[in-house]
N, C-alpha and C. Protein backbone atom coordinates (compact mmCIF):
# COMPACT_ATOMS: atom_id res chain seq x y z
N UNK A 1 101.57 -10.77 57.48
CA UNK A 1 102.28 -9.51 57.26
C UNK A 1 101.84 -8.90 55.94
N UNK A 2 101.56 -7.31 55.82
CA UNK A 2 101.11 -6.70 54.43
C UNK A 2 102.13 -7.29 53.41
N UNK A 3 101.46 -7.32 52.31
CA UNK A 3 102.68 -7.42 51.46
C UNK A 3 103.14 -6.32 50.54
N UNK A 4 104.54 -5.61 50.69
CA UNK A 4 105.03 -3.90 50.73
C UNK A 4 106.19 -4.27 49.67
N UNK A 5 106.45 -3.74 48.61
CA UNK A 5 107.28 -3.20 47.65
C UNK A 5 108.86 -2.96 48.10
N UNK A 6 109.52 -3.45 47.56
CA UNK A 6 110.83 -3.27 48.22
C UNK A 6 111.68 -2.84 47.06
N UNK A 7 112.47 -1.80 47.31
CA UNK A 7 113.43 -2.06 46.14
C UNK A 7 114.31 -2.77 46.40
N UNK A 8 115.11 -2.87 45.28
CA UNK A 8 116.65 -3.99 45.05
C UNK A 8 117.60 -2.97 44.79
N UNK A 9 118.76 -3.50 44.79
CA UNK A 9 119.81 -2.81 44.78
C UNK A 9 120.35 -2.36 43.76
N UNK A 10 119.20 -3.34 42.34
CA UNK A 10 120.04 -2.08 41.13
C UNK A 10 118.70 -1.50 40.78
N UNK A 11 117.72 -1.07 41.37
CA UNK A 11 116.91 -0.53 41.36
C UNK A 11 115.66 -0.94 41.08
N UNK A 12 115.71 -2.35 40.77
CA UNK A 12 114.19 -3.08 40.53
C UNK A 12 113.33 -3.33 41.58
N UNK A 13 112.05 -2.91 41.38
CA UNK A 13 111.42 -2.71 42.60
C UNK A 13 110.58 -4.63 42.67
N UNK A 14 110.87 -5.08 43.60
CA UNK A 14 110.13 -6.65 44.24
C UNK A 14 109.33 -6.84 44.51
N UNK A 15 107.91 -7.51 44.64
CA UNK A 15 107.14 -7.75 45.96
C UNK A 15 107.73 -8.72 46.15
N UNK A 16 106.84 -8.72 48.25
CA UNK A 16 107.85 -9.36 49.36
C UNK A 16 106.81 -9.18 50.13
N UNK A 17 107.04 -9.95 51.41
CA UNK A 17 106.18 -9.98 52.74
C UNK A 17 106.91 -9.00 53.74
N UNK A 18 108.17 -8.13 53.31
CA UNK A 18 108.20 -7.32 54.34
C UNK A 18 109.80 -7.91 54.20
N UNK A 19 110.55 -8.54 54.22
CA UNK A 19 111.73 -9.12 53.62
C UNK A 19 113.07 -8.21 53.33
N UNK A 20 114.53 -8.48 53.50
CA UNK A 20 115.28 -7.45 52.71
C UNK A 20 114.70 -7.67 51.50
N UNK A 21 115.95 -6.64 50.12
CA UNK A 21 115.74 -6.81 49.18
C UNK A 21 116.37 -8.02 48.43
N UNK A 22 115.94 -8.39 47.28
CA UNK A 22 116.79 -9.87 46.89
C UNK A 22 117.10 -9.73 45.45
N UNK A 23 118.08 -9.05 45.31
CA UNK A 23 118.64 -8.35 43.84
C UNK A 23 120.02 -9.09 44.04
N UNK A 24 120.68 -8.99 42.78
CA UNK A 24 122.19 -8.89 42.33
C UNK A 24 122.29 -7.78 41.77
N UNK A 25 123.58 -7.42 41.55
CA UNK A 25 124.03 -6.46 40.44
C UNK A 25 125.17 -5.54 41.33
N UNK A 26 126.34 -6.35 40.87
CA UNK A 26 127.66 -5.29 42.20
C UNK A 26 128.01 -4.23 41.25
N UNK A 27 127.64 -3.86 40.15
CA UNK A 27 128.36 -3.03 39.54
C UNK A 27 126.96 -1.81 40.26
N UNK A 28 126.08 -2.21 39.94
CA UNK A 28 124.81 -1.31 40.27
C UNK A 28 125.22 -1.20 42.05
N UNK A 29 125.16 -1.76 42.67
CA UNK A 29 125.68 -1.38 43.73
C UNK A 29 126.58 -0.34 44.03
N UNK A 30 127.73 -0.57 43.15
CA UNK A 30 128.64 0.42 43.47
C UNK A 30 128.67 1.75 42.87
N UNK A 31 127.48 1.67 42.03
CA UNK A 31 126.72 2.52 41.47
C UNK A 31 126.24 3.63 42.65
N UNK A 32 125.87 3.00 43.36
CA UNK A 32 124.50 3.39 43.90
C UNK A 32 125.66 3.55 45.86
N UNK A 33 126.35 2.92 45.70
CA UNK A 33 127.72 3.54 47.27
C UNK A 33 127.28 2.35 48.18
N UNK A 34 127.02 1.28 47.80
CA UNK A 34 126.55 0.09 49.00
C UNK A 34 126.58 -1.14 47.65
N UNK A 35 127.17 -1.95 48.50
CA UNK A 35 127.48 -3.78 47.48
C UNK A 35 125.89 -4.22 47.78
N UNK A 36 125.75 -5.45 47.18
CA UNK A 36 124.41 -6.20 47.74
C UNK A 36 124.51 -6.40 49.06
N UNK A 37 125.55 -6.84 50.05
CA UNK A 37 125.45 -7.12 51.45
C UNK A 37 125.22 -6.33 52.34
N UNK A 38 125.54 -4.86 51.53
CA UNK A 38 125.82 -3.66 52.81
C UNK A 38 124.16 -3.51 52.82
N UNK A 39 123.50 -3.08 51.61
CA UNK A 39 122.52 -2.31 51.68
C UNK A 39 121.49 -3.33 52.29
N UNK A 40 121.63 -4.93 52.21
CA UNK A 40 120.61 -5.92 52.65
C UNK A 40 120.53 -5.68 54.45
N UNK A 41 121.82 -5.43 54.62
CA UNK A 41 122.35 -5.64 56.15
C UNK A 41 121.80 -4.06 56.83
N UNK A 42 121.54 -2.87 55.62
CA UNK A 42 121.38 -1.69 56.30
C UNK A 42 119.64 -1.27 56.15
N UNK A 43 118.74 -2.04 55.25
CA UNK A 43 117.54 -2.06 55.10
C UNK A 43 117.14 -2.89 55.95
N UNK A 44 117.66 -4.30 56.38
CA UNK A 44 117.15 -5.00 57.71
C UNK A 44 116.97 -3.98 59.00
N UNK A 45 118.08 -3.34 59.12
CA UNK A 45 118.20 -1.96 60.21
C UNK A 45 117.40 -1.31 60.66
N UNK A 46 116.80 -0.59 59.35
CA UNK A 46 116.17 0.45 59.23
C UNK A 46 115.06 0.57 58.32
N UNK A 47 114.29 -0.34 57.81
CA UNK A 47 113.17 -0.60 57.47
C UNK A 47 112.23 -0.62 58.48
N UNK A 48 111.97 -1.30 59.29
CA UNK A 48 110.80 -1.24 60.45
C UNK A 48 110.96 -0.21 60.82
N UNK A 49 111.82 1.02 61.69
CA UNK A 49 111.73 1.91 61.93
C UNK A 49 111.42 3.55 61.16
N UNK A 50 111.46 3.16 60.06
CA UNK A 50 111.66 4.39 59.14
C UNK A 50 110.06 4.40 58.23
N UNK A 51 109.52 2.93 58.88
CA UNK A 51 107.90 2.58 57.98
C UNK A 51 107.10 3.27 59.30
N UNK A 52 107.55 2.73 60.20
CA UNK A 52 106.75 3.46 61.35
C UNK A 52 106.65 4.74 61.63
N UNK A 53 107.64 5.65 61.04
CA UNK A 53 107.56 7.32 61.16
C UNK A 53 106.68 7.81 60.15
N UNK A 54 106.87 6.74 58.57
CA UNK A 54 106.04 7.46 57.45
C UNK A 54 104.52 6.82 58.01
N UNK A 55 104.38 5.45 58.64
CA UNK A 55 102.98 5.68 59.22
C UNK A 55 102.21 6.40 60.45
N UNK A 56 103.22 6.85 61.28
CA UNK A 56 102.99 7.99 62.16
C UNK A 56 102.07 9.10 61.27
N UNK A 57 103.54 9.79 60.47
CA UNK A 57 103.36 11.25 60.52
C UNK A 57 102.38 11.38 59.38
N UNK A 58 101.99 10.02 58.06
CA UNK A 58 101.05 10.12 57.41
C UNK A 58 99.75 10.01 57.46
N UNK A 59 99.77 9.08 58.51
CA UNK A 59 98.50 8.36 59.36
C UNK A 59 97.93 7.30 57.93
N UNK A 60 98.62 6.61 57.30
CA UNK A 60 98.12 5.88 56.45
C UNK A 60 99.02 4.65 56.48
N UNK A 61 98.86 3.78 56.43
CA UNK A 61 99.95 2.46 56.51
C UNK A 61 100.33 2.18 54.86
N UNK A 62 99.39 2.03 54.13
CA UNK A 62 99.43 1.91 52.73
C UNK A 62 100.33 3.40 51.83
N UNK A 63 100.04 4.19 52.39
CA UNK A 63 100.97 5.29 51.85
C UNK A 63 102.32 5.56 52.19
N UNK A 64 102.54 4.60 53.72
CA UNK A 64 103.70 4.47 54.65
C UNK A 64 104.38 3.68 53.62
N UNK A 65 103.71 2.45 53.11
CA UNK A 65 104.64 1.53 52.30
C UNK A 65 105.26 2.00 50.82
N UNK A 66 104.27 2.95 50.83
CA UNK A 66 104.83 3.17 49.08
C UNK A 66 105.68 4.88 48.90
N UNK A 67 105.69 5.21 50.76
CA UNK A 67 106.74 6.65 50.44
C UNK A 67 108.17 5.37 51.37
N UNK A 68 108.29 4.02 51.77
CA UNK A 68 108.81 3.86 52.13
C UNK A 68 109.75 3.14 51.14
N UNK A 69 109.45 2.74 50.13
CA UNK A 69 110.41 2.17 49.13
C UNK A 69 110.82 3.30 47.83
N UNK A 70 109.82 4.57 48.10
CA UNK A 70 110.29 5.32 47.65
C UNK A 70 111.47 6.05 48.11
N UNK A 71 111.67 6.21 49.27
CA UNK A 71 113.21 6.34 49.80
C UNK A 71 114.35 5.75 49.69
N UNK A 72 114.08 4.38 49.84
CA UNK A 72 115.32 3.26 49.67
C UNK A 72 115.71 3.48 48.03
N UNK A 73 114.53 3.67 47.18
CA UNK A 73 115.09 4.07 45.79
C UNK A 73 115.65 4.87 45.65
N UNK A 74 115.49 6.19 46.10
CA UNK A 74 116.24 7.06 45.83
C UNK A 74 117.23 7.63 46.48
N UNK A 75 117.24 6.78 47.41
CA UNK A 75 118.62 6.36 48.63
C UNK A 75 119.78 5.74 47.52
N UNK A 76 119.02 5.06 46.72
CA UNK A 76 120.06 4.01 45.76
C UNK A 76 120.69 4.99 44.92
N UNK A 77 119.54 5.49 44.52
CA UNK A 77 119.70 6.85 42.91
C UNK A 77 120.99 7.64 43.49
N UNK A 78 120.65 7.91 44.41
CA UNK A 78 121.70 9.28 45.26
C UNK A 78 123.18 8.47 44.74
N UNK A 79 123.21 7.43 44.66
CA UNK A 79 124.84 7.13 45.31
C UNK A 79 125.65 7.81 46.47
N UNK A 80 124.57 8.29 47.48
CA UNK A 80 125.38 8.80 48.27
C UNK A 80 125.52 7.71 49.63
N UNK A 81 126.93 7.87 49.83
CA UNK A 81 127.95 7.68 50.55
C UNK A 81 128.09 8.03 52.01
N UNK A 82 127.82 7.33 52.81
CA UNK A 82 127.83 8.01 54.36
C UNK A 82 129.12 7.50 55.23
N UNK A 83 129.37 8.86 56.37
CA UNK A 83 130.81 8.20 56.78
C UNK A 83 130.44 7.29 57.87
N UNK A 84 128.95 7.04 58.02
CA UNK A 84 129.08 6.04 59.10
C UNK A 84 127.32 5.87 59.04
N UNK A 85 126.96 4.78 59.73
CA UNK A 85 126.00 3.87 59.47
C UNK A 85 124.62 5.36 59.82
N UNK A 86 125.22 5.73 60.73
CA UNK A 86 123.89 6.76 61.68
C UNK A 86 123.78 8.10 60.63
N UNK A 87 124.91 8.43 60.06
CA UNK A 87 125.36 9.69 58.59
C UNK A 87 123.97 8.94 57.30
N UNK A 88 124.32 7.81 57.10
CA UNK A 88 123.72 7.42 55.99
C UNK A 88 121.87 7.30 56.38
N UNK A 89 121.53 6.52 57.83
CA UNK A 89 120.32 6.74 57.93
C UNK A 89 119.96 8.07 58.22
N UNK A 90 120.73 8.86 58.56
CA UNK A 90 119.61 10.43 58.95
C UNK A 90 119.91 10.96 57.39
N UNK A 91 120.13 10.48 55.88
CA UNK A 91 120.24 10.87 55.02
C UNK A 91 119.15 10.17 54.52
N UNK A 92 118.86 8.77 54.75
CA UNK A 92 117.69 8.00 54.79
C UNK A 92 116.34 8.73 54.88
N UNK A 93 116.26 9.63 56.44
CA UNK A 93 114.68 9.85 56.45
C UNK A 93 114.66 11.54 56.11
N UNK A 94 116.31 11.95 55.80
CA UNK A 94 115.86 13.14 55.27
C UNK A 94 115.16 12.96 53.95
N UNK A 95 115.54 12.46 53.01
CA UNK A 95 114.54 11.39 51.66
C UNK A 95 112.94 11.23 52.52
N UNK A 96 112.91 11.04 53.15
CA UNK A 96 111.92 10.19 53.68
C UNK A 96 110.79 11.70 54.07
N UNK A 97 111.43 12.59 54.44
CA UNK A 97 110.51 13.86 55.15
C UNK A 97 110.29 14.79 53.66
N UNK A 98 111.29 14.50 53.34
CA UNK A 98 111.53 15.46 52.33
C UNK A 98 110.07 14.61 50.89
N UNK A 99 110.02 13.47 51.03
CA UNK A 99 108.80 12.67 50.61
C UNK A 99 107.29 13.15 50.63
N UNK A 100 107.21 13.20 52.58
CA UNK A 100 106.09 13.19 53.19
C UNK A 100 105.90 14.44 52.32
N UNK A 101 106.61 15.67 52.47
CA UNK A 101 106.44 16.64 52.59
C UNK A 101 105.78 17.36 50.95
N UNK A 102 106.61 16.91 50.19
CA UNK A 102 105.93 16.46 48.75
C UNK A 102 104.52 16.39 48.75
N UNK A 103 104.04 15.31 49.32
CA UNK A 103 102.85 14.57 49.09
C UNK A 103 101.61 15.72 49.87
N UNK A 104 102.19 16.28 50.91
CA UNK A 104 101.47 16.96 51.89
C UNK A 104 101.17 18.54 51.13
N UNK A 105 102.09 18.76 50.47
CA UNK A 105 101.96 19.99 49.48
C UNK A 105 101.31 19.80 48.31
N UNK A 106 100.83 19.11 48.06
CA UNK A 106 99.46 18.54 47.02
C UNK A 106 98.54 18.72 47.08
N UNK A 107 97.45 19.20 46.04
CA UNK A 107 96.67 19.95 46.54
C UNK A 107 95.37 19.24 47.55
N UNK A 108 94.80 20.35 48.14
CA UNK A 108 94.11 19.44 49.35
C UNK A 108 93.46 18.57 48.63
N UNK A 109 92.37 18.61 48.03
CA UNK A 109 91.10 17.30 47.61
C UNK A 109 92.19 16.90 47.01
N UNK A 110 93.26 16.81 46.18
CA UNK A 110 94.35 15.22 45.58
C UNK A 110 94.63 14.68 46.76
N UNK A 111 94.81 15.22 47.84
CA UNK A 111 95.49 14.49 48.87
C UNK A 111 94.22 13.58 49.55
N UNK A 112 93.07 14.38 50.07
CA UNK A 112 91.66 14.11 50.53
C UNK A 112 91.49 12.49 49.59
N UNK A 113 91.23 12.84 48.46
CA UNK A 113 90.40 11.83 47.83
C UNK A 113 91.65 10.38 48.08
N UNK A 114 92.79 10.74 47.75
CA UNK A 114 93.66 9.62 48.10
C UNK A 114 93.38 9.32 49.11
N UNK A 115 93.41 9.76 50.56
CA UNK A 115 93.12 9.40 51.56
C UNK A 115 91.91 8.04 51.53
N UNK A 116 91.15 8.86 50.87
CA UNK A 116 89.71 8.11 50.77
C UNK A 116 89.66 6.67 50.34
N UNK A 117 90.51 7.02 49.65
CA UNK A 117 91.30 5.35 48.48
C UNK A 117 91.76 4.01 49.48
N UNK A 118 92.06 4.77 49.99
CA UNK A 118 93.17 3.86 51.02
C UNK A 118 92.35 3.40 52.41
N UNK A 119 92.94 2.50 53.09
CA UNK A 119 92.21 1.66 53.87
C UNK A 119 93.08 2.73 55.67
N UNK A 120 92.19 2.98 56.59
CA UNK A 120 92.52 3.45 57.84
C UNK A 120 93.84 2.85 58.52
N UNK A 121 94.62 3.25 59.25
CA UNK A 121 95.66 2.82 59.98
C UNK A 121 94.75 1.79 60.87
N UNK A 122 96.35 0.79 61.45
CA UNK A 122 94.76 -0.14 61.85
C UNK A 122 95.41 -0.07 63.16
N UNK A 123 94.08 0.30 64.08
CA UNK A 123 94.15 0.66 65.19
C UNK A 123 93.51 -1.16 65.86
N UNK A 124 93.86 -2.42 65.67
CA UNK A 124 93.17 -3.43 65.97
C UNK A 124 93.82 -3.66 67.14
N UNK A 125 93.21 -3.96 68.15
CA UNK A 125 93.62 -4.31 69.30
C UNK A 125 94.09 -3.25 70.42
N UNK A 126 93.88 -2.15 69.98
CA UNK A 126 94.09 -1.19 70.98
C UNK A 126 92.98 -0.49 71.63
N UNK A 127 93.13 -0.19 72.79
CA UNK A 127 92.28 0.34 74.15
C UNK A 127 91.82 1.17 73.58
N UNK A 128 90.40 1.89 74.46
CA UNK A 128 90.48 3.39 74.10
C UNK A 128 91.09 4.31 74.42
N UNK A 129 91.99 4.31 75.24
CA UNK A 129 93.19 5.20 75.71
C UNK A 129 94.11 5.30 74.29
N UNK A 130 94.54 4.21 73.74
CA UNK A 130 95.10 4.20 72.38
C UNK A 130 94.41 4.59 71.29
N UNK A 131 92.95 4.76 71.26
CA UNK A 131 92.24 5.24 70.04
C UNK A 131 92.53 6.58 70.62
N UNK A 132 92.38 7.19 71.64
CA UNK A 132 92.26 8.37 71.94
C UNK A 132 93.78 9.13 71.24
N UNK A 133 94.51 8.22 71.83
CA UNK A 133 95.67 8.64 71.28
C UNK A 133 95.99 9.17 69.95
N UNK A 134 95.66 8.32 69.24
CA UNK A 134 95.38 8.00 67.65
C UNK A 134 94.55 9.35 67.60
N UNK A 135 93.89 9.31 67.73
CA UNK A 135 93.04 10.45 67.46
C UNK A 135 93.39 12.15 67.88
N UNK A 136 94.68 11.66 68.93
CA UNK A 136 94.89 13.39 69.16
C UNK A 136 96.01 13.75 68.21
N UNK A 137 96.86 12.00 67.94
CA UNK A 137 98.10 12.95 66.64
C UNK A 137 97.59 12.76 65.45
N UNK A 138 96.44 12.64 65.28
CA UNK A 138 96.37 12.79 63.97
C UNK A 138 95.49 14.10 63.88
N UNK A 139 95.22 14.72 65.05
CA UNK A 139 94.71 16.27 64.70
C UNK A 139 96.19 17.13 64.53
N UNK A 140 97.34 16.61 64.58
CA UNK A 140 98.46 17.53 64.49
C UNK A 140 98.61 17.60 63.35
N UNK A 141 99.01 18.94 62.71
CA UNK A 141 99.80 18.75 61.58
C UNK A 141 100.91 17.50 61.08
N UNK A 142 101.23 17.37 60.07
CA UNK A 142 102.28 16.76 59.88
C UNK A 142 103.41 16.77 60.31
N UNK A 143 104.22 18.01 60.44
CA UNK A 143 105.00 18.74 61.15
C UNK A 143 105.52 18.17 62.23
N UNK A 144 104.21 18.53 63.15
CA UNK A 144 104.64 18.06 64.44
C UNK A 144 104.15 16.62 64.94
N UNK A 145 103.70 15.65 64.40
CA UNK A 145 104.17 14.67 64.50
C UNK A 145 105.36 14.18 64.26
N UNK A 146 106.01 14.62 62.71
CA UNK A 146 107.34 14.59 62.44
C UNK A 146 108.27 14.90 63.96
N UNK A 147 107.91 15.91 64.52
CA UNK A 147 109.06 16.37 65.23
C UNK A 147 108.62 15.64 66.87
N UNK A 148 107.63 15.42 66.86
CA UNK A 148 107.72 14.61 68.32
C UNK A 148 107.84 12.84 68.33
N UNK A 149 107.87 12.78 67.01
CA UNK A 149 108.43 11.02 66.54
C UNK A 149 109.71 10.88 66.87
N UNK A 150 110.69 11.81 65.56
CA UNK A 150 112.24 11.63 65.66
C UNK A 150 112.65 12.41 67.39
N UNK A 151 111.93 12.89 68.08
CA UNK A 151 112.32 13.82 69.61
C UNK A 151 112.27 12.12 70.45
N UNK A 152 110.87 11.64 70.60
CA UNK A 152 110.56 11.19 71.32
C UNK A 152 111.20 9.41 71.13
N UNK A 153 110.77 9.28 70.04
CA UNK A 153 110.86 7.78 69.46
C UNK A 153 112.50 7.41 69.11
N UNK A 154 112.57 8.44 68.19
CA UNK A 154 113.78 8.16 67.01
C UNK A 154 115.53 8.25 68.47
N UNK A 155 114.68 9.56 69.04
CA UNK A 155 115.40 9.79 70.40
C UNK A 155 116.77 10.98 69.80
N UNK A 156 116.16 11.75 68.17
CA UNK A 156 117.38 12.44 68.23
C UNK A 156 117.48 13.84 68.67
N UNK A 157 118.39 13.97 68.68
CA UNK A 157 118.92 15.72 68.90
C UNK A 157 118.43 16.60 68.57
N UNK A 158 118.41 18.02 68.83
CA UNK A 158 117.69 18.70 68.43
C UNK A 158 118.43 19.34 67.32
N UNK A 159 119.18 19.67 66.80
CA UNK A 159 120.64 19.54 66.07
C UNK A 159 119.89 18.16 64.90
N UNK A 160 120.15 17.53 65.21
CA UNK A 160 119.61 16.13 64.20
C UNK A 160 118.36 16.45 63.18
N UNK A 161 117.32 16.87 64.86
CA UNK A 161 115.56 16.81 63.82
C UNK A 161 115.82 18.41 62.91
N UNK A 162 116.48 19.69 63.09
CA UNK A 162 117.23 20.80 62.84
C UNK A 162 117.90 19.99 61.27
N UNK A 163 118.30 19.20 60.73
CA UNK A 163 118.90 19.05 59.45
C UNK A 163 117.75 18.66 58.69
N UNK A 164 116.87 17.50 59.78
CA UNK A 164 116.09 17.07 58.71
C UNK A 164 115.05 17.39 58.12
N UNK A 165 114.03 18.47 59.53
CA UNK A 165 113.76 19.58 58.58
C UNK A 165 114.23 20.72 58.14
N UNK A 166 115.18 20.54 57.78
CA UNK A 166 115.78 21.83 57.57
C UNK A 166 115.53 23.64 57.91
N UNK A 167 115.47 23.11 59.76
CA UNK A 167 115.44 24.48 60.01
C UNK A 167 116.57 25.14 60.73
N UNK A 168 116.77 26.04 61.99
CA UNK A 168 117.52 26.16 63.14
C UNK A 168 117.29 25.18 63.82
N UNK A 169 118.64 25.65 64.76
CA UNK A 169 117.69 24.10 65.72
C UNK A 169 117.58 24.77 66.82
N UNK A 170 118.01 26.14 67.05
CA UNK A 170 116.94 26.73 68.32
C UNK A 170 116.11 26.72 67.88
N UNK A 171 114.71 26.88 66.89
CA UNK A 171 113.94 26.67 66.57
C UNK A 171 113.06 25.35 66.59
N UNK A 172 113.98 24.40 66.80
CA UNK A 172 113.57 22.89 66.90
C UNK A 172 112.59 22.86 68.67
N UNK A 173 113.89 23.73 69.26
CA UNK A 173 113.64 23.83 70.94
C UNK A 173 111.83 24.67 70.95
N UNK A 174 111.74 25.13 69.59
CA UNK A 174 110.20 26.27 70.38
C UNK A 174 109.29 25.54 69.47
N UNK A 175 109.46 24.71 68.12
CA UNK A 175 108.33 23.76 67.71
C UNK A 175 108.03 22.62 68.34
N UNK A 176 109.46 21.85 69.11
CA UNK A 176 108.95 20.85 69.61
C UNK A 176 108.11 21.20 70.82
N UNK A 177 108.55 22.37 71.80
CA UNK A 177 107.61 22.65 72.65
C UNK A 177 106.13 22.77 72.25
N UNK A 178 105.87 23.79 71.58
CA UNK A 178 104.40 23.88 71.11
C UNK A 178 103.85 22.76 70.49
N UNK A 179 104.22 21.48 69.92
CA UNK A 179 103.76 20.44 69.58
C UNK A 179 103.37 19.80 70.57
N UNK A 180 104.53 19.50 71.74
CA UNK A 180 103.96 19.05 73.12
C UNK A 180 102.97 19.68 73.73
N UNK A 181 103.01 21.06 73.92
CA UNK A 181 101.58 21.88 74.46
C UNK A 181 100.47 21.38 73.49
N UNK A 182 100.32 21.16 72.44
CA UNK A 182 99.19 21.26 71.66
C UNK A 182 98.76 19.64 71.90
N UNK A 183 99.62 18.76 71.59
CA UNK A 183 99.27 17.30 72.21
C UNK A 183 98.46 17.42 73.34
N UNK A 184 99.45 18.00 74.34
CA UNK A 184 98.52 17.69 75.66
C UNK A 184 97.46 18.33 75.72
N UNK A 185 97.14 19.60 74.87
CA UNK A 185 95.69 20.13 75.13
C UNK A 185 94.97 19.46 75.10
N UNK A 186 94.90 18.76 73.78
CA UNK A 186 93.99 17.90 72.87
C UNK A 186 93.79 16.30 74.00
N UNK A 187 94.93 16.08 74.65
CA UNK A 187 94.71 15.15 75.14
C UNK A 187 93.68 15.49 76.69
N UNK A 188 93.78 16.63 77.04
CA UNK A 188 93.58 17.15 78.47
C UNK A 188 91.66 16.94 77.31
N UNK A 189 91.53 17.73 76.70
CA UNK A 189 90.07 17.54 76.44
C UNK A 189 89.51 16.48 75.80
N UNK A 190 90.46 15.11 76.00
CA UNK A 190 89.36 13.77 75.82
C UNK A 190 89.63 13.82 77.29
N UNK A 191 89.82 14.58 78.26
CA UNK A 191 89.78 13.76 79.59
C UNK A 191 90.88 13.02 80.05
N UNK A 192 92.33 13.33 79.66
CA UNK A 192 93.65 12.22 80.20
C UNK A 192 94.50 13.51 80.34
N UNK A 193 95.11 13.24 81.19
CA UNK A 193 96.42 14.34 81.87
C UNK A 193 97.43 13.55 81.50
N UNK A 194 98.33 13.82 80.62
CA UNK A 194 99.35 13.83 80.51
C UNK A 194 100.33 13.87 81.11
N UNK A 195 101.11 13.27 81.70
CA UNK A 195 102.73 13.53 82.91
C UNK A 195 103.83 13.67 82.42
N UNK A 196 104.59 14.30 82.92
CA UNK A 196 106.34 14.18 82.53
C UNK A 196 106.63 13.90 81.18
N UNK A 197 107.52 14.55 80.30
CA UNK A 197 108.22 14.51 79.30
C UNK A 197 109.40 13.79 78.93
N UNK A 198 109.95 13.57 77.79
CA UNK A 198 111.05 13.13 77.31
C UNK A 198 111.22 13.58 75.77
N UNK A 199 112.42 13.08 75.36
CA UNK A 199 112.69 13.33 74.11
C UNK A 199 114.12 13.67 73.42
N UNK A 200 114.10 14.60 72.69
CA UNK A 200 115.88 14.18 72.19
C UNK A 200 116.63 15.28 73.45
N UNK A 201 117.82 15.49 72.80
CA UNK A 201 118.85 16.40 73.52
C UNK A 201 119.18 17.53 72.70
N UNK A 202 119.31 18.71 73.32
CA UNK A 202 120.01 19.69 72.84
C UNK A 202 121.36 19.30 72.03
C-alpha cells in the first residue's frame, strides 16, 4: 500500500500505510467538533472514498494523497460541526472540491510541470477497454469528472452535487447531461458504444 500522510486530530500530520489517524489530544478535538474516537471512526468511513474522487477528478494518485489530508486538516481547522454523519461528509468533499479547484486555477505550466513531477495514475492490470476508459475521462475537464463521480459513484442528488459545486441544481440537470454526451462521444470514437445510464436523483 502507498505510503499517504494522514492528519491527527490535533492537527499533526503522520506517516502511515493508509491507516486511521493515531493522535491524542481531547481538548484539540473538541477544538476541532470530533473527540479522538469520532474522527478515527469517521476517517475509516470516508477516506477510501473521498481519495478515489481526488484521484478521479485529478488524474494523479500522488496529488490525490496530498489534497486528501489536506481536507481532513482543514476539516479539523473548521471545527465544524455536522448534524449528522452524511451533513459532515458532504462538508468533507466540499473542502475537498473546493481544493481541487484551487490547484486547477494555477497557472497552466505550475500545474503542467507538477504534473510532470509526479508519477501516472496506475492503470496496472487493466484491459484496454479500461485504458480506453482512462483515457476518455481524463480528456474531460475537471468539472465534469467531478460531476459524473459524485452522480454516478458517490450516487448523490442533484441538489447535493448543486452545494458542492456551488451552483443551481437545475443547472446540475444540464452539466451533468453534457458531461455524459461528451463522455460518450469520446468513447463512441475509440470505437465502444456506450448503453444506458445512471446516476444521482433529482
Amino acid at each position: 500500500m502507498t505510503e499517504v500522510a494522514v492528519p491527527t486530530i490535533d492537527g499533526v500530520v503522520s506517516r502511515t500505510g493508509g491507516g486511521p489517524p493515531t493522535a491524542a489530544g481531547a481538548a484539540a478535538g473538541d477544538r476541532a467538533g470530533m473527540d479522538e474516537a469520532t474522527f478515527r471512526a469517521f476517517y475509516e468511513r470516508t477516506a477510501p472514498a473521498l481519495r478515489a474522487y481526488l484521484q478521479r477528478v485529478s488524474g494523479n494518485r500522488t496529488l490525490a494523497d496530498d489534497l486528501l489530508q489536506d481536507s481532513y486538516v482543514r476539516l479539523l481547522r473548521s471545527r465544524f460541526v455536522g448534524t449528522s454523519d452524511d451533513h459532515t461528509r458532504h462538508y468533507l468533499y466540499r473542502i475537498a472540491t473546493n481544493l481541487l479547484n484551487d490547484h486547477f486555477r494555477r497557472p497552466r505550466r505550475e500545474v503542467a510541470e507538477l504534473h510532470e513531477s509526479l508519477p501516472a495514475p496506475d492503470l496496472a492490470g487493466g484491459s484496454e477497454l479500461r485504458h480506453d476508459l482512462q483515457d476518455a475521462l481524463a480528456t474531460l475537464t475537471p468539472r465534469e469528472r467531478a460531476l459524473l463521480w459524485l452522480a454516478h459513484v458517490e450516487g448523490w442528488s442533484h441538489l447535493e452535487i448543486a452545494a458542492n459545486q456551488r451552483v443551481k441544481a437545475a443547472s446540475v440537470r444540464v452539466m451533468l447531461f453534457r458531461a455524459r454526451q461528451r463522455l460518450a462521444d469520446l468513447l463512441r470514437a475509440r470505437g465502444l458504444a456506450p448503453t444506458g445510464r445512471s446516476g444521482g436523483t433529482s
